[in-house]
PDB file of N, CA and C in Angstrom:
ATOM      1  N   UNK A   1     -25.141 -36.225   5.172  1.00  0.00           N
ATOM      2  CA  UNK A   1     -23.936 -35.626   5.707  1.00  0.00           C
ATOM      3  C   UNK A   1     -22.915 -35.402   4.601  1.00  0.00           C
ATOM      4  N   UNK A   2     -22.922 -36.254   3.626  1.00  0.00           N
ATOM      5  CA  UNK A   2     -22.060 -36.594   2.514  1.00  0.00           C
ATOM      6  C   UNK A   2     -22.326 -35.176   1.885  1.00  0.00           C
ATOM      7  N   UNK A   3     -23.899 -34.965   1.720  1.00  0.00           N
ATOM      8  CA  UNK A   3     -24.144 -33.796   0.775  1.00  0.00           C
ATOM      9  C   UNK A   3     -23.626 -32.313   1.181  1.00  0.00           C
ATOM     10  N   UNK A   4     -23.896 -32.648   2.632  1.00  0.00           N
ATOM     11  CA  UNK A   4     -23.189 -31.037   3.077  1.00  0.00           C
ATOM     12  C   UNK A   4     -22.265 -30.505   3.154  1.00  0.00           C
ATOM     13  N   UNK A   5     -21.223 -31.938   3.431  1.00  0.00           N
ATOM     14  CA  UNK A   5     -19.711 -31.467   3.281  1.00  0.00           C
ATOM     15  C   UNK A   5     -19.003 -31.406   1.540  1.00  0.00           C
ATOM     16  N   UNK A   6     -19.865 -31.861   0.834  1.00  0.00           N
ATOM     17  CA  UNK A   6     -19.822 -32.027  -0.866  1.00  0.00           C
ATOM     18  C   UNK A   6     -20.143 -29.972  -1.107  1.00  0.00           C
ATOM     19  N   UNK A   7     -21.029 -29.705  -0.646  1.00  0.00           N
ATOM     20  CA  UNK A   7     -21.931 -28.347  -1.033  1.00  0.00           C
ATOM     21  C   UNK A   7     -21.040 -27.243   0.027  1.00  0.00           C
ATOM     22  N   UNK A   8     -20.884 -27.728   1.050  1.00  0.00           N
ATOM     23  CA  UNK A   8     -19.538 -26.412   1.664  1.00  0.00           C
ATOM     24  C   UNK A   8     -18.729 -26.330   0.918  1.00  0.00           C
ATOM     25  N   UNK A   9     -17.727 -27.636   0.580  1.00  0.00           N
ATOM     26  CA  UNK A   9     -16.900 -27.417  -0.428  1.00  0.00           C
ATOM     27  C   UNK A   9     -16.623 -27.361  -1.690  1.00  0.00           C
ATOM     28  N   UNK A  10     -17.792 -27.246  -2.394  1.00  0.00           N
ATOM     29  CA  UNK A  10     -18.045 -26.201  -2.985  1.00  0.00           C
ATOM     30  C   UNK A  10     -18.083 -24.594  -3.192  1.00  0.00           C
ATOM     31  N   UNK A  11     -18.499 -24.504  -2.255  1.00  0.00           N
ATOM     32  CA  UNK A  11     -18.848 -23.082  -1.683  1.00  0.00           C
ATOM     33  C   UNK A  11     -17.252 -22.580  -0.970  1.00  0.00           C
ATOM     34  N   UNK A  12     -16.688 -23.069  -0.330  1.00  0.00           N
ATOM     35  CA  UNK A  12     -15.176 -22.468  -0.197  1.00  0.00           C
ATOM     36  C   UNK A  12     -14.458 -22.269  -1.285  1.00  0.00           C
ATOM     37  N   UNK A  13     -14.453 -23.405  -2.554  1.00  0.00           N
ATOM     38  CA  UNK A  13     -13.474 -23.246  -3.397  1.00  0.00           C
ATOM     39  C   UNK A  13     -14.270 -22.253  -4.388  1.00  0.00           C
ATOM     40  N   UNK A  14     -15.132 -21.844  -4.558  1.00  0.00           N
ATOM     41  CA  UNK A  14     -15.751 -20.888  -5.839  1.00  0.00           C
ATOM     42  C   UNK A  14     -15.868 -19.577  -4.842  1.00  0.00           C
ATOM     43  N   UNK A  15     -15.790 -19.192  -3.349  1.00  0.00           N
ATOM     44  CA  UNK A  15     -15.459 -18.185  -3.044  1.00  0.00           C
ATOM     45  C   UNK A  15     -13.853 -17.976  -3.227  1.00  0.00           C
ATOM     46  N   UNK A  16     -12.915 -18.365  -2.650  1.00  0.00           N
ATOM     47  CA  UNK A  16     -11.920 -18.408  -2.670  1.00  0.00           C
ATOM     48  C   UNK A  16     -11.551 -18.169  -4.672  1.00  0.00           C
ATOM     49  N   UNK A  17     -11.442 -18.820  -5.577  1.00  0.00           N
ATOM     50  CA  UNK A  17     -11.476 -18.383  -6.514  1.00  0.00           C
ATOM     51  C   UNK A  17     -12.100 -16.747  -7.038  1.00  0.00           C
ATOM     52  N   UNK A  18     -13.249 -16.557  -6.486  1.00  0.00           N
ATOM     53  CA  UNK A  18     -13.914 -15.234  -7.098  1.00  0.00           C
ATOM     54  C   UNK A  18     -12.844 -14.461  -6.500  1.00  0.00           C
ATOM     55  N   UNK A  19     -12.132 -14.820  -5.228  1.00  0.00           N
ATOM     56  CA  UNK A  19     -11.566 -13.146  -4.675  1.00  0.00           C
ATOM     57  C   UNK A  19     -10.214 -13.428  -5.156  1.00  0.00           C
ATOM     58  N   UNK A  20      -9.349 -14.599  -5.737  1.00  0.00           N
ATOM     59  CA  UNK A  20      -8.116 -14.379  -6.228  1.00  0.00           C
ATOM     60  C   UNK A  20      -8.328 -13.922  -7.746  1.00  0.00           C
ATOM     61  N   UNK A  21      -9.627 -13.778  -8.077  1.00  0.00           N
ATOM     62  CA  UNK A  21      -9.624 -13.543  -9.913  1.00  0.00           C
ATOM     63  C   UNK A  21      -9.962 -11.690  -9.695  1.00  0.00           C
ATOM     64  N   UNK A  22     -10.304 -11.533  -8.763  1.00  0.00           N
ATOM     65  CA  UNK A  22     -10.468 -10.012  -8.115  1.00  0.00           C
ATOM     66  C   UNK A  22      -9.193  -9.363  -7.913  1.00  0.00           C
ATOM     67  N   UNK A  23      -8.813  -9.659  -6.957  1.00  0.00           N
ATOM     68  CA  UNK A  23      -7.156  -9.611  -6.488  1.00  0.00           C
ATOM     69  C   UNK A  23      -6.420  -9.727  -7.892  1.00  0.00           C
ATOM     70  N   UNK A  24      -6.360 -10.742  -8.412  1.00  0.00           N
ATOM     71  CA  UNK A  24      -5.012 -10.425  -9.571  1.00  0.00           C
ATOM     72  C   UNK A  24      -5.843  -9.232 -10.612  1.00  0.00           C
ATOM     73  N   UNK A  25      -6.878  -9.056 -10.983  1.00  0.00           N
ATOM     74  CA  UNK A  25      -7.634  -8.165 -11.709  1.00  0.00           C
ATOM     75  C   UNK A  25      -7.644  -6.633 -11.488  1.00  0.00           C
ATOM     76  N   UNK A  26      -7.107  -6.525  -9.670  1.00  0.00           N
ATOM     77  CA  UNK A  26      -7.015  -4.993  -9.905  1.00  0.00           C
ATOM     78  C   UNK A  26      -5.600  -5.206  -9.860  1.00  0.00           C
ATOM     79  N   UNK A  27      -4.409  -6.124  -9.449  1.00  0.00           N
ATOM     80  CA  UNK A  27      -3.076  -5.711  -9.912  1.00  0.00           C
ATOM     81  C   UNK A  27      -3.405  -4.889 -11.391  1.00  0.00           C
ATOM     82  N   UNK A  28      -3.895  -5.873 -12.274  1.00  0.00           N
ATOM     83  CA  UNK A  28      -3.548  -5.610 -13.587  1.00  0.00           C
ATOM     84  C   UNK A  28      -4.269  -4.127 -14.140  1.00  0.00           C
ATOM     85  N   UNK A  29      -5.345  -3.786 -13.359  1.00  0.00           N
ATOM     86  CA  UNK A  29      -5.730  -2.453 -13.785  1.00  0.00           C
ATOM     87  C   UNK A  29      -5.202  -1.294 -13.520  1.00  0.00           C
ATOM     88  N   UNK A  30      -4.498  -1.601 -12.315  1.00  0.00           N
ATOM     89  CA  UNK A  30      -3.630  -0.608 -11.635  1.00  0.00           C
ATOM     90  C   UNK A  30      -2.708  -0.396 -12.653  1.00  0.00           C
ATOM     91  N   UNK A  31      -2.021  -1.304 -13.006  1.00  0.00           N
ATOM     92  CA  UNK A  31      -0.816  -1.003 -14.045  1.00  0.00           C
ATOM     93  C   UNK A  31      -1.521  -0.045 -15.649  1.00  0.00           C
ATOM     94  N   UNK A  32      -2.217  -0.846 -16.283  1.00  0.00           N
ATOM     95  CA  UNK A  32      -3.071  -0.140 -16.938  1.00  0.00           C
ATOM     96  C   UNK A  32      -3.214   0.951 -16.304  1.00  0.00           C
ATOM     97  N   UNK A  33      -3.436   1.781 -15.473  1.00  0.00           N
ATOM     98  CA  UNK A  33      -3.893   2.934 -15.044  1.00  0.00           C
ATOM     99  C   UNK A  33      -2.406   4.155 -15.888  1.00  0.00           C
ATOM    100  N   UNK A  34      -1.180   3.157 -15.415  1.00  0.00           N
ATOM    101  CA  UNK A  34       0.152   3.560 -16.692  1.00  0.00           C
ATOM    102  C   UNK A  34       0.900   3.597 -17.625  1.00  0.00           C
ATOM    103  N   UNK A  35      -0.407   2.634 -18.077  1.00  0.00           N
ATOM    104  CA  UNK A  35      -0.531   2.463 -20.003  1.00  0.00           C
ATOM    105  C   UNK A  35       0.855   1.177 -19.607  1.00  0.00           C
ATOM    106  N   UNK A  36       0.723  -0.067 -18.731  1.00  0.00           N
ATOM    107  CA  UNK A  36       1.512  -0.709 -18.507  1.00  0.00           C
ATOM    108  C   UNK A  36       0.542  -2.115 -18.640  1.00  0.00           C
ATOM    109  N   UNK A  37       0.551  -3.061 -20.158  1.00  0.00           N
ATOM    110  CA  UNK A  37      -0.548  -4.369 -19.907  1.00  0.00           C
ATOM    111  C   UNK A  37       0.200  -5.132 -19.762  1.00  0.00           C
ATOM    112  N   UNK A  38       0.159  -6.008 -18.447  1.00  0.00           N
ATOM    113  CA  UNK A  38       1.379  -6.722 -17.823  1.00  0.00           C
ATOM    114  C   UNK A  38       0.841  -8.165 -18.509  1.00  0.00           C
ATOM    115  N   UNK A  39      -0.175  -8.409 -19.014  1.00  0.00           N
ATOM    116  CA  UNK A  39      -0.516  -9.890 -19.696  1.00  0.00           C
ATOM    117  C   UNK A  39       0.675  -9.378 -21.283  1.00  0.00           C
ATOM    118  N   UNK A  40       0.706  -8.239 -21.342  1.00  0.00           N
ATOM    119  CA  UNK A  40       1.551  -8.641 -22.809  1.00  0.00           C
ATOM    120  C   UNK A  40       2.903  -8.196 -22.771  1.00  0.00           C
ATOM    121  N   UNK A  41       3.423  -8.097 -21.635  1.00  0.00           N
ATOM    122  CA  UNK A  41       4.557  -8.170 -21.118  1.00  0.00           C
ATOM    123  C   UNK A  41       5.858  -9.423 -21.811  1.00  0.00           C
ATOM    124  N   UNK A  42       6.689  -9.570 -21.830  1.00  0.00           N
ATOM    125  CA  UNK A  42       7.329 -10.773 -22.883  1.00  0.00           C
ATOM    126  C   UNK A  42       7.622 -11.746 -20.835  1.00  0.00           C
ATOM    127  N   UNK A  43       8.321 -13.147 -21.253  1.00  0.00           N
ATOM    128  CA  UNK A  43       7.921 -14.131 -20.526  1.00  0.00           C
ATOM    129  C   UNK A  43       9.134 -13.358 -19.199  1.00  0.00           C
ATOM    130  N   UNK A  44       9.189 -14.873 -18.694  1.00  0.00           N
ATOM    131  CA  UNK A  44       9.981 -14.405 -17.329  1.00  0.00           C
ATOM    132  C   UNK A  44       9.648 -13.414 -16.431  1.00  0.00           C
ATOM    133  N   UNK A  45       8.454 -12.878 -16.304  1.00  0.00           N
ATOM    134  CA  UNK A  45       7.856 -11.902 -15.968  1.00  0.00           C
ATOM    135  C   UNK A  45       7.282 -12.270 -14.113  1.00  0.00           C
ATOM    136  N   UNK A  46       7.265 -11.229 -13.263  1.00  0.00           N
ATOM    137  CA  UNK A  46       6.885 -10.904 -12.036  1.00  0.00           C
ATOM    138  C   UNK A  46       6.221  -9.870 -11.532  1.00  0.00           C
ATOM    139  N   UNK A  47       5.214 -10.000 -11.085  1.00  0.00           N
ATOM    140  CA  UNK A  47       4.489  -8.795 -10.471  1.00  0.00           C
ATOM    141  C   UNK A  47       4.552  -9.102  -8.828  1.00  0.00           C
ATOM    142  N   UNK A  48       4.879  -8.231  -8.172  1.00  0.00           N
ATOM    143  CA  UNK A  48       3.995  -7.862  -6.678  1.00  0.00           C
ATOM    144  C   UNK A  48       3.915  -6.152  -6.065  1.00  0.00           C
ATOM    145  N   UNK A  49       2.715  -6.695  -5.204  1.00  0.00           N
ATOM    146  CA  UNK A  49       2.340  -5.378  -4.665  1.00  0.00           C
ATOM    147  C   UNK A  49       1.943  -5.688  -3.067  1.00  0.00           C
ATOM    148  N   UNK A  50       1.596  -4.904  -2.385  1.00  0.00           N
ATOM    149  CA  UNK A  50       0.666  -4.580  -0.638  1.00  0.00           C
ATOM    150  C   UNK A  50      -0.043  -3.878  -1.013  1.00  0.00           C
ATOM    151  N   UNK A  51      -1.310  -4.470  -0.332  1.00  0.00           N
ATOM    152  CA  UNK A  51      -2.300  -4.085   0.145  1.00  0.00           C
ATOM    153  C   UNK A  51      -3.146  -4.090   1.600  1.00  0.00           C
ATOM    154  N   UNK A  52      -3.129  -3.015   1.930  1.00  0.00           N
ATOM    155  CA  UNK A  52      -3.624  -3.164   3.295  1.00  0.00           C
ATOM    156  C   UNK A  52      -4.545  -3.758   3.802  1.00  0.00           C
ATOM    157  N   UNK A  53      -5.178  -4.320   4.847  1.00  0.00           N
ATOM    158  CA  UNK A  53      -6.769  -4.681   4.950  1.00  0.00           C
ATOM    159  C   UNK A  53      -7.689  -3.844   4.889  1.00  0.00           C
ATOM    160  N   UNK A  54      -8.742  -4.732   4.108  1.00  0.00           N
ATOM    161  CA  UNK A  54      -9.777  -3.328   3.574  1.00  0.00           C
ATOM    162  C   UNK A  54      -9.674  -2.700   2.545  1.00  0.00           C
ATOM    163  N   UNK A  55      -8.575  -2.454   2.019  1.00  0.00           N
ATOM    164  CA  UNK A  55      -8.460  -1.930   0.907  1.00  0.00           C
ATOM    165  C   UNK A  55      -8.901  -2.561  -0.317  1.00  0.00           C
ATOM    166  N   UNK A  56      -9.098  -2.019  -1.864  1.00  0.00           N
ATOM    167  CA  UNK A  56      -9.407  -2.270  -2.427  1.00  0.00           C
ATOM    168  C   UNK A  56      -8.298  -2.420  -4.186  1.00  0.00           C
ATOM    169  N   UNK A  57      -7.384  -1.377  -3.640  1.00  0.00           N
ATOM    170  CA  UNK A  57      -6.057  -1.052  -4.231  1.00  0.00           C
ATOM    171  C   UNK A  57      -4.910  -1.506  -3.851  1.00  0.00           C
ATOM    172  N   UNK A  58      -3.832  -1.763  -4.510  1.00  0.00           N
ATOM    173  CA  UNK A  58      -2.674  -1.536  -3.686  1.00  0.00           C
ATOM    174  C   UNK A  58      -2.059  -0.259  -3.714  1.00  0.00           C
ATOM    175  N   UNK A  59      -1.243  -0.414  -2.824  1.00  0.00           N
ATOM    176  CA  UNK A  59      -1.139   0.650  -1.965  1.00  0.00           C
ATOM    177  C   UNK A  59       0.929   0.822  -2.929  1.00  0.00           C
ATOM    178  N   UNK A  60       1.192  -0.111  -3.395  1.00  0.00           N
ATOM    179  CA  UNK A  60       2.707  -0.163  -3.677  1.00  0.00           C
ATOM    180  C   UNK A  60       2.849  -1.358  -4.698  1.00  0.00           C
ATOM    181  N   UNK A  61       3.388  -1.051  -6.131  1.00  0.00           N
ATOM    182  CA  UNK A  61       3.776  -2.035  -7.060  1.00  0.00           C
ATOM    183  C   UNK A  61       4.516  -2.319  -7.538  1.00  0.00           C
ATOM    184  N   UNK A  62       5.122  -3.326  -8.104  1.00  0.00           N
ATOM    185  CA  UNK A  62       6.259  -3.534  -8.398  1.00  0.00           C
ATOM    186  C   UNK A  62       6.188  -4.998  -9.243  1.00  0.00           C
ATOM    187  N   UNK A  63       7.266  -4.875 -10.719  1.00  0.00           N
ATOM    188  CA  UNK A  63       6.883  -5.500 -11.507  1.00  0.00           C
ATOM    189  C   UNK A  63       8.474  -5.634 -12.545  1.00  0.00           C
ATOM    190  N   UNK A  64       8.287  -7.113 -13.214  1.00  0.00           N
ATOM    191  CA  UNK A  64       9.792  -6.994 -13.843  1.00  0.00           C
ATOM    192  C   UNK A  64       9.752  -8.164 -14.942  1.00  0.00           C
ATOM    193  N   UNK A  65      10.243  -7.863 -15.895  1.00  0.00           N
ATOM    194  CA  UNK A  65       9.663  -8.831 -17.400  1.00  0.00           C
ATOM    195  C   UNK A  65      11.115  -9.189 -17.764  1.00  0.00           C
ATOM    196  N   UNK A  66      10.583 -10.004 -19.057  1.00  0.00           N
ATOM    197  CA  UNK A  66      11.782 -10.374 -19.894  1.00  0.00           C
ATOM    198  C   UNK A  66      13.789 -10.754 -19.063  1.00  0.00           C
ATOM    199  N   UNK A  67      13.487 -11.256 -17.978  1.00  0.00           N
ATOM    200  CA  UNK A  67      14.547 -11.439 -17.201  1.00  0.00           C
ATOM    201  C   UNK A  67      15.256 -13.027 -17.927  1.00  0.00           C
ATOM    202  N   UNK A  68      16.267 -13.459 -16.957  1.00  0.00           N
ATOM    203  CA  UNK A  68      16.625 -14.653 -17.909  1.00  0.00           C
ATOM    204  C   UNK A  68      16.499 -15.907 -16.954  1.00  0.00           C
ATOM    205  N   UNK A  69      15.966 -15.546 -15.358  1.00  0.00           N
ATOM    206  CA  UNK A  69      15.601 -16.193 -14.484  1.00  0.00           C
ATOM    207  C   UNK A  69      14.155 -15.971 -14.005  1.00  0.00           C
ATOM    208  N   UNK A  70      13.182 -16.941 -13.674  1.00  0.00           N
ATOM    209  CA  UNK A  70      12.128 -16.223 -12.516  1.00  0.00           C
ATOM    210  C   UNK A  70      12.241 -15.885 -10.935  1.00  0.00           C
ATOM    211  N   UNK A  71      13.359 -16.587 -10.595  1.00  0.00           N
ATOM    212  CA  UNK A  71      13.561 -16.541  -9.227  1.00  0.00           C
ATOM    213  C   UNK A  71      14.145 -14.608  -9.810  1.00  0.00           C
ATOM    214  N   UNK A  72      15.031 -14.473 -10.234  1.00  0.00           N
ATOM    215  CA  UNK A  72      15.076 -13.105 -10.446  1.00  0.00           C
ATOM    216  C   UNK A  72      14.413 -12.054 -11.046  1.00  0.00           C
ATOM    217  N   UNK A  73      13.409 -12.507 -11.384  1.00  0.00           N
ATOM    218  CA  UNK A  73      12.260 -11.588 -11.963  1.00  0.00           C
ATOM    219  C   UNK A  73      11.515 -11.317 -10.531  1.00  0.00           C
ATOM    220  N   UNK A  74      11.288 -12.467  -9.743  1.00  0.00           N
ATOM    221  CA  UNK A  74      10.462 -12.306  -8.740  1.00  0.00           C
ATOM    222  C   UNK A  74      11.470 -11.196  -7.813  1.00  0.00           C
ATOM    223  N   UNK A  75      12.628 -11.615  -7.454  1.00  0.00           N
ATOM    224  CA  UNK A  75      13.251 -10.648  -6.719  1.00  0.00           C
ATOM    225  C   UNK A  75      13.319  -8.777  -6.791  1.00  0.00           C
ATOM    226  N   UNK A  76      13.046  -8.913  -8.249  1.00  0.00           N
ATOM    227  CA  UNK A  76      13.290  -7.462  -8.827  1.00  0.00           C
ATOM    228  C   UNK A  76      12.186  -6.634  -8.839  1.00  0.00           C
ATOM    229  N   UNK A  77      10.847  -7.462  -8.753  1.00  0.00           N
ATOM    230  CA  UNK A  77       9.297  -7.045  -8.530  1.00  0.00           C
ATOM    231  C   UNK A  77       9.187  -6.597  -7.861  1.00  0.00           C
ATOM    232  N   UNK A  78       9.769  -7.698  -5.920  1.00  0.00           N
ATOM    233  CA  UNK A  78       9.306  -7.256  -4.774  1.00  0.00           C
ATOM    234  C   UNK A  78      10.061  -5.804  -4.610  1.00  0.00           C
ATOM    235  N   UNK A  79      11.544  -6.101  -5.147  1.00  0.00           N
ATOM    236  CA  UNK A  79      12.747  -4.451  -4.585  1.00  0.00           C
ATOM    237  C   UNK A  79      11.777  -3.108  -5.264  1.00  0.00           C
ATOM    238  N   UNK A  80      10.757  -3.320  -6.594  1.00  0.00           N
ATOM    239  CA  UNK A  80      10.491  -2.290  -6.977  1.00  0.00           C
ATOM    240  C   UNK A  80       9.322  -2.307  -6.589  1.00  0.00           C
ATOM    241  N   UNK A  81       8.105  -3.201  -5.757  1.00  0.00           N
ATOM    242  CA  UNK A  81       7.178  -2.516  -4.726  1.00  0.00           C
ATOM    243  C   UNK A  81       8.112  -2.391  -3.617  1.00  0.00           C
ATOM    244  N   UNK A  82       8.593  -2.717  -2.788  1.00  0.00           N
ATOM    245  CA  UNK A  82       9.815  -2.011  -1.846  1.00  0.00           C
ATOM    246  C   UNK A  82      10.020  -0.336  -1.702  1.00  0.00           C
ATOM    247  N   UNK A  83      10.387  -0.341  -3.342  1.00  0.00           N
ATOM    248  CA  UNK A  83      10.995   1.414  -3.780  1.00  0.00           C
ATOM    249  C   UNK A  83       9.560   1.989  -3.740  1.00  0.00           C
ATOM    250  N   UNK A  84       8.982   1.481  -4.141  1.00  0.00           N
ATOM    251  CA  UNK A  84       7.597   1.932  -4.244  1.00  0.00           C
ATOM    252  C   UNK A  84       7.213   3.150  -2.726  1.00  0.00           C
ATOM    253  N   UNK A  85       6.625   1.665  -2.157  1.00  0.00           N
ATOM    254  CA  UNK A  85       6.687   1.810  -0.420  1.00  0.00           C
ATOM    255  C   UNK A  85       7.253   2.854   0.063  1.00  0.00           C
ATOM    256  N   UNK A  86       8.758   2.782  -0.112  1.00  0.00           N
ATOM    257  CA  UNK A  86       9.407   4.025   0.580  1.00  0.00           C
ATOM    258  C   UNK A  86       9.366   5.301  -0.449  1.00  0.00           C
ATOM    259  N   UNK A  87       8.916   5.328  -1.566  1.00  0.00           N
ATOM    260  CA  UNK A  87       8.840   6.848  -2.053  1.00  0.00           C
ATOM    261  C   UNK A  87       7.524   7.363  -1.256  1.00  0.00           C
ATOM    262  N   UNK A  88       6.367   6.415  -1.583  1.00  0.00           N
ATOM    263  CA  UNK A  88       4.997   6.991  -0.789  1.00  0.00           C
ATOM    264  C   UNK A  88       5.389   7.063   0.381  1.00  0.00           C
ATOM    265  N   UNK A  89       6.147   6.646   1.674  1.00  0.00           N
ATOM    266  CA  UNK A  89       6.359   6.732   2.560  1.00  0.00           C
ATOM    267  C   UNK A  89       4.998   5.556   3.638  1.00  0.00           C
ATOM    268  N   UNK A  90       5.065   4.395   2.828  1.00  0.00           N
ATOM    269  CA  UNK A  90       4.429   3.739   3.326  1.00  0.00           C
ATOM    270  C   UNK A  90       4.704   2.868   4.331  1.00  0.00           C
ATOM    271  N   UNK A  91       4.980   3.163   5.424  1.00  0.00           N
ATOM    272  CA  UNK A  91       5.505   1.951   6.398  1.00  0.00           C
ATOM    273  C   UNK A  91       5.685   0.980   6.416  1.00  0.00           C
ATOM    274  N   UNK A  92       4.669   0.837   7.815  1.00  0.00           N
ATOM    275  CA  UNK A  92       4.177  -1.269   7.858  1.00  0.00           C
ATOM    276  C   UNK A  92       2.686  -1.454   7.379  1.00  0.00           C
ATOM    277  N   UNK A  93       2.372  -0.837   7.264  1.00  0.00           N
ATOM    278  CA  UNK A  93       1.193  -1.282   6.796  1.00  0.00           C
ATOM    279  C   UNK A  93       0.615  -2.177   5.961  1.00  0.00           C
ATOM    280  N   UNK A  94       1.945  -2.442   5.021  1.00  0.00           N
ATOM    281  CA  UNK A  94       1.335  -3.572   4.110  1.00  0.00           C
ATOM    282  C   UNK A  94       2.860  -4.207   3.943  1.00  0.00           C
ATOM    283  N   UNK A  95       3.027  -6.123   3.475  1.00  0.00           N
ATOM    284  CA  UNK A  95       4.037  -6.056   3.489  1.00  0.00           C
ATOM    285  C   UNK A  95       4.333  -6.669   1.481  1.00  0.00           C
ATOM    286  N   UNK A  96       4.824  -5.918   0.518  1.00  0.00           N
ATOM    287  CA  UNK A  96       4.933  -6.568  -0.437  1.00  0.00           C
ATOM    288  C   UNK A  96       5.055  -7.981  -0.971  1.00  0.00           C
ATOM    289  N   UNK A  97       4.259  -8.577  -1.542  1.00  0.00           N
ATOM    290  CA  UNK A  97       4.323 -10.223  -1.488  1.00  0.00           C
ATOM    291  C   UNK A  97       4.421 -10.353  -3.374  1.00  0.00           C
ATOM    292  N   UNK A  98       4.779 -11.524  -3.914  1.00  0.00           N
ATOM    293  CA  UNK A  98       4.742 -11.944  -5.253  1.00  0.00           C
ATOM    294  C   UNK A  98       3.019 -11.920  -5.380  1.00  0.00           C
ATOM    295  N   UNK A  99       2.488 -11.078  -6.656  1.00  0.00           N
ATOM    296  CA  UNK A  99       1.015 -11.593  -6.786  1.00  0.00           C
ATOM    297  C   UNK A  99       0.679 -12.334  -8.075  1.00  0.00           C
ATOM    298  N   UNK A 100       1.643 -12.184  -8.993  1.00  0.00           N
ATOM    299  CA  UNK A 100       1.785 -12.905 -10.246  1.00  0.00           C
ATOM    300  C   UNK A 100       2.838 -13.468 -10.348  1.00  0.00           C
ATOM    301  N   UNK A 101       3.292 -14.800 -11.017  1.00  0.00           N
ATOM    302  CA  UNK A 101       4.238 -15.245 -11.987  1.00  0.00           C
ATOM    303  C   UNK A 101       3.870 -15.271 -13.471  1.00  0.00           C
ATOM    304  N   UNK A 102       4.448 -14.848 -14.451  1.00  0.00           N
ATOM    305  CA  UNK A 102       4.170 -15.308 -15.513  1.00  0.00           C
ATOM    306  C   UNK A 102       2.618 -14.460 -15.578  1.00  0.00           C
ATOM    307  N   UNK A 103       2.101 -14.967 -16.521  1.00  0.00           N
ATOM    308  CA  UNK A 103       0.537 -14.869 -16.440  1.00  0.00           C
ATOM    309  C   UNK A 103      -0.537 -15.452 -15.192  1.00  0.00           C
ATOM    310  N   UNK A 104      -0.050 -16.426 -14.035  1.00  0.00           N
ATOM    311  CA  UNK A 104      -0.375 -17.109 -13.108  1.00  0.00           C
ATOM    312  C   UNK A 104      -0.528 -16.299 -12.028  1.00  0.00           C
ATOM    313  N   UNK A 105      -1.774 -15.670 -11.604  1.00  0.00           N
ATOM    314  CA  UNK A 105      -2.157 -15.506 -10.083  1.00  0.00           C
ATOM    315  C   UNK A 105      -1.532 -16.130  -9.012  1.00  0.00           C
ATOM    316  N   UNK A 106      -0.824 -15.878  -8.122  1.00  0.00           N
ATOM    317  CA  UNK A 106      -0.616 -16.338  -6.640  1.00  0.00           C
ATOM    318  C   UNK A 106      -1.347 -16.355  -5.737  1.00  0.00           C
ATOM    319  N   UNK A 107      -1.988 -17.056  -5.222  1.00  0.00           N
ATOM    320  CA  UNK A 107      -3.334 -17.090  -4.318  1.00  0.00           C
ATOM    321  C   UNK A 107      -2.221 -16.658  -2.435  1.00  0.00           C
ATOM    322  N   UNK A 108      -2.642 -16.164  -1.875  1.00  0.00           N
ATOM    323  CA  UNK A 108      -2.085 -16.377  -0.793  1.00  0.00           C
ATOM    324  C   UNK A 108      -2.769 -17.615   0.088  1.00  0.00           C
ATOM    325  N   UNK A 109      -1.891 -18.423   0.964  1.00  0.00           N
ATOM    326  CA  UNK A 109      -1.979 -19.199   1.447  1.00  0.00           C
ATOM    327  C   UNK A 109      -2.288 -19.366   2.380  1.00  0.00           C
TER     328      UNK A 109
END
């Protein structure tokens, strides 16, 4: 019994890992897509975006470096996937969340 609940959990935490190293991997290509490499970005740095279910992209990004706070780096990320959102005219469909701090993935919870 020991072994099975040892080998599930396993198996939750190395799935769960593969899809947040996925997830932060196309933030970062997306940006790249605008000659934007957010790993060499200077510190204090924030990324977020939405993505819908199913999707494979996001749909709205938003991102903010070299600030002199993180609580305000993070704030300035979400307002510019926000602006994002409403230029595409993206509704509800997705709702912008923090997906990076720093160099650090945010796993959702």
């Amino acid at each position: 019994m020991l072994r099975l609940f040892f080998i599930f959990y396993i198996f939750v935490f190395c799935t769960k890992s593969f899809a947040s190293d996925k997830e932060g991997n196309n933030f970062i290509q997306q940006l790249l897509e605008w000659k934007i490499d957010y790993k060499k970005l200077d510190e204090f740095k924030s990324g977020a975006g939405c993505m819908t279910k199913g999707s494979q992209n996001y749909q709205a990004l938003g991102f903010s470096y070299n600030l002199a706070d993180i609580n305000y780096a993070k704030k300035i990320a979400l307002q510019g996937c926000e602006q994002m959102k409403k230029k595409n005219k993206i509704l509800s469909e997705c709702n912008c969340e923090i997906i990076f701090i720093n160099n650090n993935y945010i796993a959702k919870e």
